[in-house]
Protein backbone atom coordinates (compact mmCIF):
# COMPACT_ATOMS: atom_id res chain seq x y z
CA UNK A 1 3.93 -4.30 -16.87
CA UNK A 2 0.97 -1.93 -16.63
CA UNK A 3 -0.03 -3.74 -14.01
CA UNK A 4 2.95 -3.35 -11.41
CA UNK A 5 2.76 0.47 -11.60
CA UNK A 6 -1.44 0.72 -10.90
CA UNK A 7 -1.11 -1.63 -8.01
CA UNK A 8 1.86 -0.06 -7.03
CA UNK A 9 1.45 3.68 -7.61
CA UNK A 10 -2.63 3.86 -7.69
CA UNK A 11 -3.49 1.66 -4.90
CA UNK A 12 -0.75 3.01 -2.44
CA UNK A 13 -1.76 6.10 -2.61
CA UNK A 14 -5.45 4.88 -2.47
CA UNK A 15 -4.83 2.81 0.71
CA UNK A 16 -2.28 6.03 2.07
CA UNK A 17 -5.11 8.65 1.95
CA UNK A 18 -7.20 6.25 3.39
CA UNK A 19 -4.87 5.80 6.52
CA UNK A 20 -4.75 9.05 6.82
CA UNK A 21 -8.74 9.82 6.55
CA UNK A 22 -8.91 6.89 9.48
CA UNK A 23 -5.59 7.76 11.14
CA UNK A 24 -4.43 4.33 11.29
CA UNK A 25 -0.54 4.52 10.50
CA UNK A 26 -0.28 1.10 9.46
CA UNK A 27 -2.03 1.58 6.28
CA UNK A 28 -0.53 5.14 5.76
CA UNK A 29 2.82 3.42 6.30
CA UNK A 30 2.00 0.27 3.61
CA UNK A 31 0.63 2.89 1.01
CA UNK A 32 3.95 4.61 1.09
CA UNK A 33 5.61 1.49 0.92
CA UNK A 34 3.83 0.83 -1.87
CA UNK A 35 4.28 3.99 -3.54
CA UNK A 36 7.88 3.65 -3.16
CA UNK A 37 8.46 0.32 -4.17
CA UNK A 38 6.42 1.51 -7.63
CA UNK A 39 8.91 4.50 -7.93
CA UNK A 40 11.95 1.39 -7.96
CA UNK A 41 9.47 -0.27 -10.65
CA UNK A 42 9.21 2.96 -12.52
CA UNK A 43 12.62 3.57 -12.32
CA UNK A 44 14.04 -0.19 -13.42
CA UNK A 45 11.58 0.22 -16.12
CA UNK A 46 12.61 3.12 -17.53
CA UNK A 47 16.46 1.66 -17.69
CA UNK A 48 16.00 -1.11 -18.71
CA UNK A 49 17.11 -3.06 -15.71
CA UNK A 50 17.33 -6.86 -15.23
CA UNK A 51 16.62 -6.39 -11.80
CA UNK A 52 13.07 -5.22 -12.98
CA UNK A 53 11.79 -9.44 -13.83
CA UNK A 54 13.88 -10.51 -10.47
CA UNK A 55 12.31 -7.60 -8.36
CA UNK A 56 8.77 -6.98 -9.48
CA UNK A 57 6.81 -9.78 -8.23
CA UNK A 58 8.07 -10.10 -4.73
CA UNK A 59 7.94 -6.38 -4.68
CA UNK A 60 4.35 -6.72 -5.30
CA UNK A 61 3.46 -9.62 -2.55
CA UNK A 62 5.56 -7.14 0.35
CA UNK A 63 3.35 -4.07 -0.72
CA UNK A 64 -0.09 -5.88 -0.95
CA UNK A 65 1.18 -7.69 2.50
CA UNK A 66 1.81 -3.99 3.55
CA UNK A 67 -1.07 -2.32 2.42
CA UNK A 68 -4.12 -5.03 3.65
CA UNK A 69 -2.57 -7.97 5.38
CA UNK A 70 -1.17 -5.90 8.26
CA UNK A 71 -3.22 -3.49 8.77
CA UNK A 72 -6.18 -6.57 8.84
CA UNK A 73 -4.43 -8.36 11.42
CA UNK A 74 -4.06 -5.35 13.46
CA UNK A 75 -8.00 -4.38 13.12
CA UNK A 76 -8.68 -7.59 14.21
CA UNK A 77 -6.62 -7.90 17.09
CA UNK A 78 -7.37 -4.32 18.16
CA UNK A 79 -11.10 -3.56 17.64
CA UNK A 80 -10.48 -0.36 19.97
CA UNK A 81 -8.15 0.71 17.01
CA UNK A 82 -10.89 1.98 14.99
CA UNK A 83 -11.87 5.69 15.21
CA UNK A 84 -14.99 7.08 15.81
CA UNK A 85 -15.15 9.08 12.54
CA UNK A 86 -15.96 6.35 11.13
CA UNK A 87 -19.88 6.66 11.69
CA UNK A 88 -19.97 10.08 10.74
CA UNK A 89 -18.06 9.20 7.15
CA UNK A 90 -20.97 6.59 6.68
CA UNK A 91 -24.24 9.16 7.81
């Protein structure tokens, strides 16, 4: 069950703070997506819920489709989407 809150919680706020370094609201959007659907993970954990085995693993494909599928599909489509920063973060 470790696992659900580190992807959930640790990566969404990885892949939010990146968004927000690049200013692409997509992945700013997904991390706090993901970040809130580990909060309703926490949460079912901590009471004990049924709905935590019914609700963790689709909660888990939606957030990592959140975080990296859509915002891929929208860098691809829309090379003019990334910022210029980017050079200077890499120099």
């Amino acid at each position: 069950m470790l696992m659900f809150f580190y992807s959930f919680l640790v990566v969404g706020m990885g892949t939010a703070f990146v968004g927000l370094l690049l200013d692409y609201r997509s992945m700013l959007y997904g991390g706090g997506f993901s970040i809130l659907a580990g909060a309703f993970v926490i949460t079912a954990a901590i009471a004990d819920s049924s709905l935590l085995s019914v609700w963790a693993m689709p909660l888990f494909i939606a957030s990592n489709a959140a975080m990296f599928i859509i915002p891929a599909i929208s860098f691809r489509r829309r090379p003019s989407a990334v910022p210029k920063t980017i050079p200077r973060l890499i120099s």
